[in-house]
Protein backbone atom coordinates (compact mmCIF):
# COMPACT_ATOMS: atom_id res chain seq x y z
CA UNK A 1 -7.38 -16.79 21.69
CA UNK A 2 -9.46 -14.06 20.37
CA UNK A 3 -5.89 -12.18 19.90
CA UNK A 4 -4.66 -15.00 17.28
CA UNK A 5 -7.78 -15.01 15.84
CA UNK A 6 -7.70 -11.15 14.98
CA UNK A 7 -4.17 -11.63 13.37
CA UNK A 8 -5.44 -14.57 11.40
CA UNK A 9 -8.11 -12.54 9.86
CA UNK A 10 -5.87 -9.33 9.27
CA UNK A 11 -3.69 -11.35 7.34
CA UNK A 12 -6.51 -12.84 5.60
CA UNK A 13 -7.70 -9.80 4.61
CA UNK A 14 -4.14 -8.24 3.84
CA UNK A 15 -4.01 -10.63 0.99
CA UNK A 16 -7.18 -10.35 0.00
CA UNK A 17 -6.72 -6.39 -0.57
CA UNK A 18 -3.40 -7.65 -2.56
CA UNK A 19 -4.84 -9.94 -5.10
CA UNK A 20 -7.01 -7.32 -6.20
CA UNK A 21 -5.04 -4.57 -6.70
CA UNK A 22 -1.96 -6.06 -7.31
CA UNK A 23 -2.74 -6.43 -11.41
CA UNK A 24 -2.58 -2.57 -11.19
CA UNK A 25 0.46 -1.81 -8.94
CA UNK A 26 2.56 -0.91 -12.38
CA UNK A 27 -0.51 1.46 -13.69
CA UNK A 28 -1.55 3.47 -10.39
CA UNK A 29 0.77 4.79 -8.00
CA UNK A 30 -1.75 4.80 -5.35
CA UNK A 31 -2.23 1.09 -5.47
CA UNK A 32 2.27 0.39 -5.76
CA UNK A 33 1.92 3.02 -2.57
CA UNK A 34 -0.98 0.85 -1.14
CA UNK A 35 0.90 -2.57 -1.54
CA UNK A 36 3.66 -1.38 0.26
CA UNK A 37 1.81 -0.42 3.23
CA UNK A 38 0.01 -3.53 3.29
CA UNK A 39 3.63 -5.39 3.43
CA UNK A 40 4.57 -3.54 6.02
CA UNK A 41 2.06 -4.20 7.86
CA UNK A 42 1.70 -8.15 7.58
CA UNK A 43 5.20 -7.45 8.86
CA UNK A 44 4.60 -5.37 11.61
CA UNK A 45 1.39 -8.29 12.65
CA UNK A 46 4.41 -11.22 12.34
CA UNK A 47 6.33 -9.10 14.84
CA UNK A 48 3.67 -7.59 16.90
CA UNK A 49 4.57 -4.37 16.59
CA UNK A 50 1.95 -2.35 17.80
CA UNK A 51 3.66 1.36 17.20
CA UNK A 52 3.87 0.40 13.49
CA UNK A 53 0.47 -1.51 13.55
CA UNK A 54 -1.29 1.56 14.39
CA UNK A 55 0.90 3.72 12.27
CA UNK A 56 -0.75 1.20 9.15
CA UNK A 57 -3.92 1.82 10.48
CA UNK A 58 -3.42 5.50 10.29
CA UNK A 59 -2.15 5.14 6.47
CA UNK A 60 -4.69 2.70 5.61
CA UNK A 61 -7.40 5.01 6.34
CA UNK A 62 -5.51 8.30 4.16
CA UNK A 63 -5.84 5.49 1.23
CA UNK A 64 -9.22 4.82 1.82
CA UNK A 65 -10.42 8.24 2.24
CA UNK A 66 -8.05 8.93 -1.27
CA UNK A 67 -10.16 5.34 -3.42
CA UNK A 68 -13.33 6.75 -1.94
CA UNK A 69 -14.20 8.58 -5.33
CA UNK A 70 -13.66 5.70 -7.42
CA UNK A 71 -16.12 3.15 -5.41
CA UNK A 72 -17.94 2.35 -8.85
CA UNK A 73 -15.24 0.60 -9.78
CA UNK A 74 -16.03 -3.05 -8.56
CA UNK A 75 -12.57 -4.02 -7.67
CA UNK A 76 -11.94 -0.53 -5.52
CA UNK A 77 -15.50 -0.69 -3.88
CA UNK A 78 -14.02 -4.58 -2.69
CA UNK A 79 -10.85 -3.78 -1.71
CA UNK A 80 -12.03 -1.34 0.29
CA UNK A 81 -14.76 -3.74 1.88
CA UNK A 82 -11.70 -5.94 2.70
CA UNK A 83 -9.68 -2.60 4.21
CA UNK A 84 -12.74 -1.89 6.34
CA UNK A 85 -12.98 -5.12 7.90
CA UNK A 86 -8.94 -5.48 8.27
CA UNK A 87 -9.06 -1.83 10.20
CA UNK A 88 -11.85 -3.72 12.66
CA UNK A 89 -8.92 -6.49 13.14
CA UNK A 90 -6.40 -4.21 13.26
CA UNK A 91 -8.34 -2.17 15.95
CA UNK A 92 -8.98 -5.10 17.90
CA UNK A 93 -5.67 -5.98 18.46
CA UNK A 94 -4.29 -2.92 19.51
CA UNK A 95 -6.96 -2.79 21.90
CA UNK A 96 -5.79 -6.18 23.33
């Protein structure tokens, strides 16, 4: 039960992370780059493929070590919020 309810929130906060930086996919490559990882990866959670769920994780935490410097901007500092709490999720399920 526990399991579901880490996908639930994963996917939650995949689309969260999207509606933010989507409006800039077409001005910064690392958000276009960022979007497609996060794609991937609600695939990857339909399937339950925990070789490429962990491979995400690994990516998502290059991108979020790469946004770190521009935290004062509002939208980056909650996107990565959302990214921290969806690499909690993410962690939790490959632990289950």
């Amino acid at each position: 039960m526990v399991y579901h309810l880490s996908v639930d929130i994963a996917l939650e906060e995949i689309s969260r992370i999207e509606e933010l930086i989507r409006p800039y996919q077409y001005q910064a490559y690392e958000a276009e780059k960022a979007l497609k990882i996060l794609s991937d990866l609600r695939e990857s959670l339909n399937r339950m493929d925990k070789e490429k769920i962990a491979d995400a994780l690994k990516k998502l935490s290059d991108i979020e070590s790469r946004a770190a410097p521009y935290r004062s901007f509002g939208i980056v500092e909650r996107a990565l919020q959302h990214a921290k709490k969806l690499k909690e999720e993410l962690e939790k399920i490959l632990e289950g």
